[in-house]
C-alpha atoms as a PDB file:
ATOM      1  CA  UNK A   1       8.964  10.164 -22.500  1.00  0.00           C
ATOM      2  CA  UNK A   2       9.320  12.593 -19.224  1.00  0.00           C
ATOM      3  CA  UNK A   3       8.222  10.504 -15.702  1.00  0.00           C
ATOM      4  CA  UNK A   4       5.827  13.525 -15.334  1.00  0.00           C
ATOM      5  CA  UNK A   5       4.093  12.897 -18.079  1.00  0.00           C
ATOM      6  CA  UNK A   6       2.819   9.852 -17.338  1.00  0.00           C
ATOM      7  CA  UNK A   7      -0.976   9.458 -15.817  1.00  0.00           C
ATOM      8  CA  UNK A   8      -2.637   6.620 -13.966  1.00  0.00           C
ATOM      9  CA  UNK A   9      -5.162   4.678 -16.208  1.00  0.00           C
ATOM     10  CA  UNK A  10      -9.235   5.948 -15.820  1.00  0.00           C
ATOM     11  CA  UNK A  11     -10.193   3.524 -12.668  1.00  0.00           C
ATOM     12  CA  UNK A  12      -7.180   3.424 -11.401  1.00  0.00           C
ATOM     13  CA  UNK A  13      -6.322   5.893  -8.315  1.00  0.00           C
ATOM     14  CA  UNK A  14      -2.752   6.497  -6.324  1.00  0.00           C
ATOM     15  CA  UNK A  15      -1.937   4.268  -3.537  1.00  0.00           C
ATOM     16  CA  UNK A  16       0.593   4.637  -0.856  1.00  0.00           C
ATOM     17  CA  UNK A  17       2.798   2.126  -1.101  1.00  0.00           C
ATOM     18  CA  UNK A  18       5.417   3.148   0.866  1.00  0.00           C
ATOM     19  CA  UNK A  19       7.438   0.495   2.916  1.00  0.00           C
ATOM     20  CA  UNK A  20       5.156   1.277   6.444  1.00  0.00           C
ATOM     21  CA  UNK A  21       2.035   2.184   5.103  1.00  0.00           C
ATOM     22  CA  UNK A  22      -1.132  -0.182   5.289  1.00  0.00           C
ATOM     23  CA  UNK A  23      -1.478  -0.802   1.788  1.00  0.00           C
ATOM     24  CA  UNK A  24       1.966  -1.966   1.620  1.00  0.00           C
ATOM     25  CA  UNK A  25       1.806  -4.303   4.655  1.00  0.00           C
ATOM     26  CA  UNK A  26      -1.599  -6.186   3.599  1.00  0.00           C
ATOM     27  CA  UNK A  27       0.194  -6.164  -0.384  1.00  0.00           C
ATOM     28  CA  UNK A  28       3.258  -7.911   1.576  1.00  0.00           C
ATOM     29  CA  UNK A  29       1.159 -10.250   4.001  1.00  0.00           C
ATOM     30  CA  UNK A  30      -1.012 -11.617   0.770  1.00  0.00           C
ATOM     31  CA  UNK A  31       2.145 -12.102  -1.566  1.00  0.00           C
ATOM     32  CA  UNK A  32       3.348 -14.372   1.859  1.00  0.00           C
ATOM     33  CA  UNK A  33       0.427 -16.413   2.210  1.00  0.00           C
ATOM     34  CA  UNK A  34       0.245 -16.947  -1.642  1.00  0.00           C
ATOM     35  CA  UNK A  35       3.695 -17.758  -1.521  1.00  0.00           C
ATOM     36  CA  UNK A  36       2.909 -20.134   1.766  1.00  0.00           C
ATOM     37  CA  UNK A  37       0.375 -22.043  -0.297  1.00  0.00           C
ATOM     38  CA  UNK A  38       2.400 -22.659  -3.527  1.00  0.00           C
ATOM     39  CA  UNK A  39       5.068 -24.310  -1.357  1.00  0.00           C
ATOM     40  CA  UNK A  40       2.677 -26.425   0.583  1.00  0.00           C
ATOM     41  CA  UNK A  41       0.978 -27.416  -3.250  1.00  0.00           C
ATOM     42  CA  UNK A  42       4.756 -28.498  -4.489  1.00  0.00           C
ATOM     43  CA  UNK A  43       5.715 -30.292  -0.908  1.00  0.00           C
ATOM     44  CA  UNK A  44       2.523 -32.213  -1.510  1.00  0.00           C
ATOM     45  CA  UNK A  45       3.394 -32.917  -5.528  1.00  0.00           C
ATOM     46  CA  UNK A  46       6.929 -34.264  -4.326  1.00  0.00           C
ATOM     47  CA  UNK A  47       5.731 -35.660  -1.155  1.00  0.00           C
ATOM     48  CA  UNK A  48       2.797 -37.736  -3.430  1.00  0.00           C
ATOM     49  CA  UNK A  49       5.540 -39.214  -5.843  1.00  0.00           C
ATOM     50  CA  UNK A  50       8.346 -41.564  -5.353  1.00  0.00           C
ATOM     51  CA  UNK A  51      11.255 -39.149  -7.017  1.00  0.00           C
ATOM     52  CA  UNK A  52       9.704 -36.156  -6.511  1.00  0.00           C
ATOM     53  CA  UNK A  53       9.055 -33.620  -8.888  1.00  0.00           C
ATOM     54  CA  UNK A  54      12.339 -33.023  -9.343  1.00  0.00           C
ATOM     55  CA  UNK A  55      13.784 -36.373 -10.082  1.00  0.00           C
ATOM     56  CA  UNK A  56      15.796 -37.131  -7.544  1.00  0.00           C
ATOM     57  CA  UNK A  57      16.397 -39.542  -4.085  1.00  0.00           C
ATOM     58  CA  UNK A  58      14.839 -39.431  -1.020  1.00  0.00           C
ATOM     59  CA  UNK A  59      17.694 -38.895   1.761  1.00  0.00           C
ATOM     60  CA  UNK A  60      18.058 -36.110   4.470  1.00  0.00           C
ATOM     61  CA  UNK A  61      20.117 -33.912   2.419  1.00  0.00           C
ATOM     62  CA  UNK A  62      18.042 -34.363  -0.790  1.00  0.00           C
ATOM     63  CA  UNK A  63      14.470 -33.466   1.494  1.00  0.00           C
ATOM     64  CA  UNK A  64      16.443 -30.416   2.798  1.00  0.00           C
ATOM     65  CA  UNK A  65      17.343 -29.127  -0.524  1.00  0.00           C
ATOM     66  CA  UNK A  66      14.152 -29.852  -1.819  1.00  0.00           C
ATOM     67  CA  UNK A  67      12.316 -28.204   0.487  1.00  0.00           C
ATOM     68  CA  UNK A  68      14.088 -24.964   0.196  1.00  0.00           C
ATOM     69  CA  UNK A  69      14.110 -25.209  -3.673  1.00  0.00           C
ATOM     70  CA  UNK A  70      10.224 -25.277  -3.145  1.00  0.00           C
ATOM     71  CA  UNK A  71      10.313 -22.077  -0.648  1.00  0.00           C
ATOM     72  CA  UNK A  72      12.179 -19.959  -3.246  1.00  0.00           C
ATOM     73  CA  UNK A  73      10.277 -21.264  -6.146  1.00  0.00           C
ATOM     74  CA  UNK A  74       6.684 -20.571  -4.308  1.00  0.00           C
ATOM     75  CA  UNK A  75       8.250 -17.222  -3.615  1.00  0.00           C
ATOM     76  CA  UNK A  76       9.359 -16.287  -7.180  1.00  0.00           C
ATOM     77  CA  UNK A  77       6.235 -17.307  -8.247  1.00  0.00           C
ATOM     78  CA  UNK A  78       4.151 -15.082  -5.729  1.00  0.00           C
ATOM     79  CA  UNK A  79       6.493 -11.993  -6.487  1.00  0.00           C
ATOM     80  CA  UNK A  80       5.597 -12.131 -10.468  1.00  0.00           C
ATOM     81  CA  UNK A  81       2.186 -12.613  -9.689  1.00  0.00           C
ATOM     82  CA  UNK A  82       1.593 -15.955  -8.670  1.00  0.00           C
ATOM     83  CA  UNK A  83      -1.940 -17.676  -9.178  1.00  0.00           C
ATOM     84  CA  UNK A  84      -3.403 -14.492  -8.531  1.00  0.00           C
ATOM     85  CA  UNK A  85      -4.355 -15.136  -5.071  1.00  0.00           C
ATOM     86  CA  UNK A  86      -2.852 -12.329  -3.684  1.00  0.00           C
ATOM     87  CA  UNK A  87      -4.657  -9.853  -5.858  1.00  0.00           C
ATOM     88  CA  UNK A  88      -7.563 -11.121  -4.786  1.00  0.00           C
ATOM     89  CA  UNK A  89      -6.933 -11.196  -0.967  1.00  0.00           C
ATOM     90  CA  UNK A  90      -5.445  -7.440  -1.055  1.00  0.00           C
ATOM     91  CA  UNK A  91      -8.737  -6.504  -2.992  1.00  0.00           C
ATOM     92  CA  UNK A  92     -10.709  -7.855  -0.547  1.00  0.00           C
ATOM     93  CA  UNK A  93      -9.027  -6.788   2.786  1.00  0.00           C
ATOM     94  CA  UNK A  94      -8.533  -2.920   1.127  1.00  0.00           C
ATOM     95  CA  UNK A  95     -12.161  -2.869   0.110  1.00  0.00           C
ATOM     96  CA  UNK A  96     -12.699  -4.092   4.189  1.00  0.00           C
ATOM     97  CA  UNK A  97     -10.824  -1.518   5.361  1.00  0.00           C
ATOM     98  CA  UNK A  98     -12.488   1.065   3.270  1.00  0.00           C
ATOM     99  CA  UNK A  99     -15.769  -0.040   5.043  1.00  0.00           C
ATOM    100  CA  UNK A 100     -14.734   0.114   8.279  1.00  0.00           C
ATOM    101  CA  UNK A 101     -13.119   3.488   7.695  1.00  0.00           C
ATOM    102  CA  UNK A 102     -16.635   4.718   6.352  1.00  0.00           C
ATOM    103  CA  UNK A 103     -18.677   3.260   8.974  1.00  0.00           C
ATOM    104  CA  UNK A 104     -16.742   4.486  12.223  1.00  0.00           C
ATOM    105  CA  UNK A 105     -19.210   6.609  14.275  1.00  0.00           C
ATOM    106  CA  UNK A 106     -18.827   9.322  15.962  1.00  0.00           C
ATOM    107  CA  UNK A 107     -19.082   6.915  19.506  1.00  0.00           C
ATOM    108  CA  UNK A 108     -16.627   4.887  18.561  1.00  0.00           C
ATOM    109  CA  UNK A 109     -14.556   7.476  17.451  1.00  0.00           C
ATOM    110  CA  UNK A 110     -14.883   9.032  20.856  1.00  0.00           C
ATOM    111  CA  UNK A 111     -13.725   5.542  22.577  1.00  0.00           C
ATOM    112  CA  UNK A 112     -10.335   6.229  21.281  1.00  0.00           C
ATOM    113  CA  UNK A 113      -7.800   7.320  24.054  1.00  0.00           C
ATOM    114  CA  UNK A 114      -5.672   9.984  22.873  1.00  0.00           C
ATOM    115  CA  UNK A 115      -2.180   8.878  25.198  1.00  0.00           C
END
């Protein structure tokens, strides 16, 4: 099979999703905060048991480790799509930027200093 032969499924349209463009940065910022909450729901499942959820003692060193086990756990999780939190936040945030994009007027537009 030949790259160009491939087509985007009906409903589906292109996005830019190069490194700097919007869609990219509001993909990025949701896949964060998803990734954010995961680790705050496993700090509260170890915090809420005596051994933690992964079986082991409480000192310094232990919290440390555990805590960045959680970060990159919640962030592997996130990246392969998560709880589907994300999805849902970059859905909602593109489909607000699509209406404020439609409903700029020409006054507004006007407001805008050219430097």
């Amino acid at each position: 099979m030949e790259i160009s032969s491939l087509q985007l499924s009906p409903g589906m349209s292109p996005i830019n999703t190069a490194p700097g463009s919007k869609h990219a940065k509001i993909a990025g910022a949701a896949s964060q905060f998803e990734a954010l909450l995961i680790g705050e729901m496993l700090k509260s499942v170890r915090e809420s048991s005596d051994d933690g959820w992964l079986g082991g003692g409480s000192d310094s060193g232990a919290e440390s480790a555990y805590g960045i086990a959680e970060n990159q756990l919640a962030q592997t999780i996130s990246q392969h799509g998560g709880l589907g939190l994300a999805k849902t936040i970059e859905r909602a945030l593109e489909t607000g930027n699509q209406t404020d994009d439609q409903t700029t007027t020409p006054a507004r537009q006007s407001a805008v200093v050219n430097p």
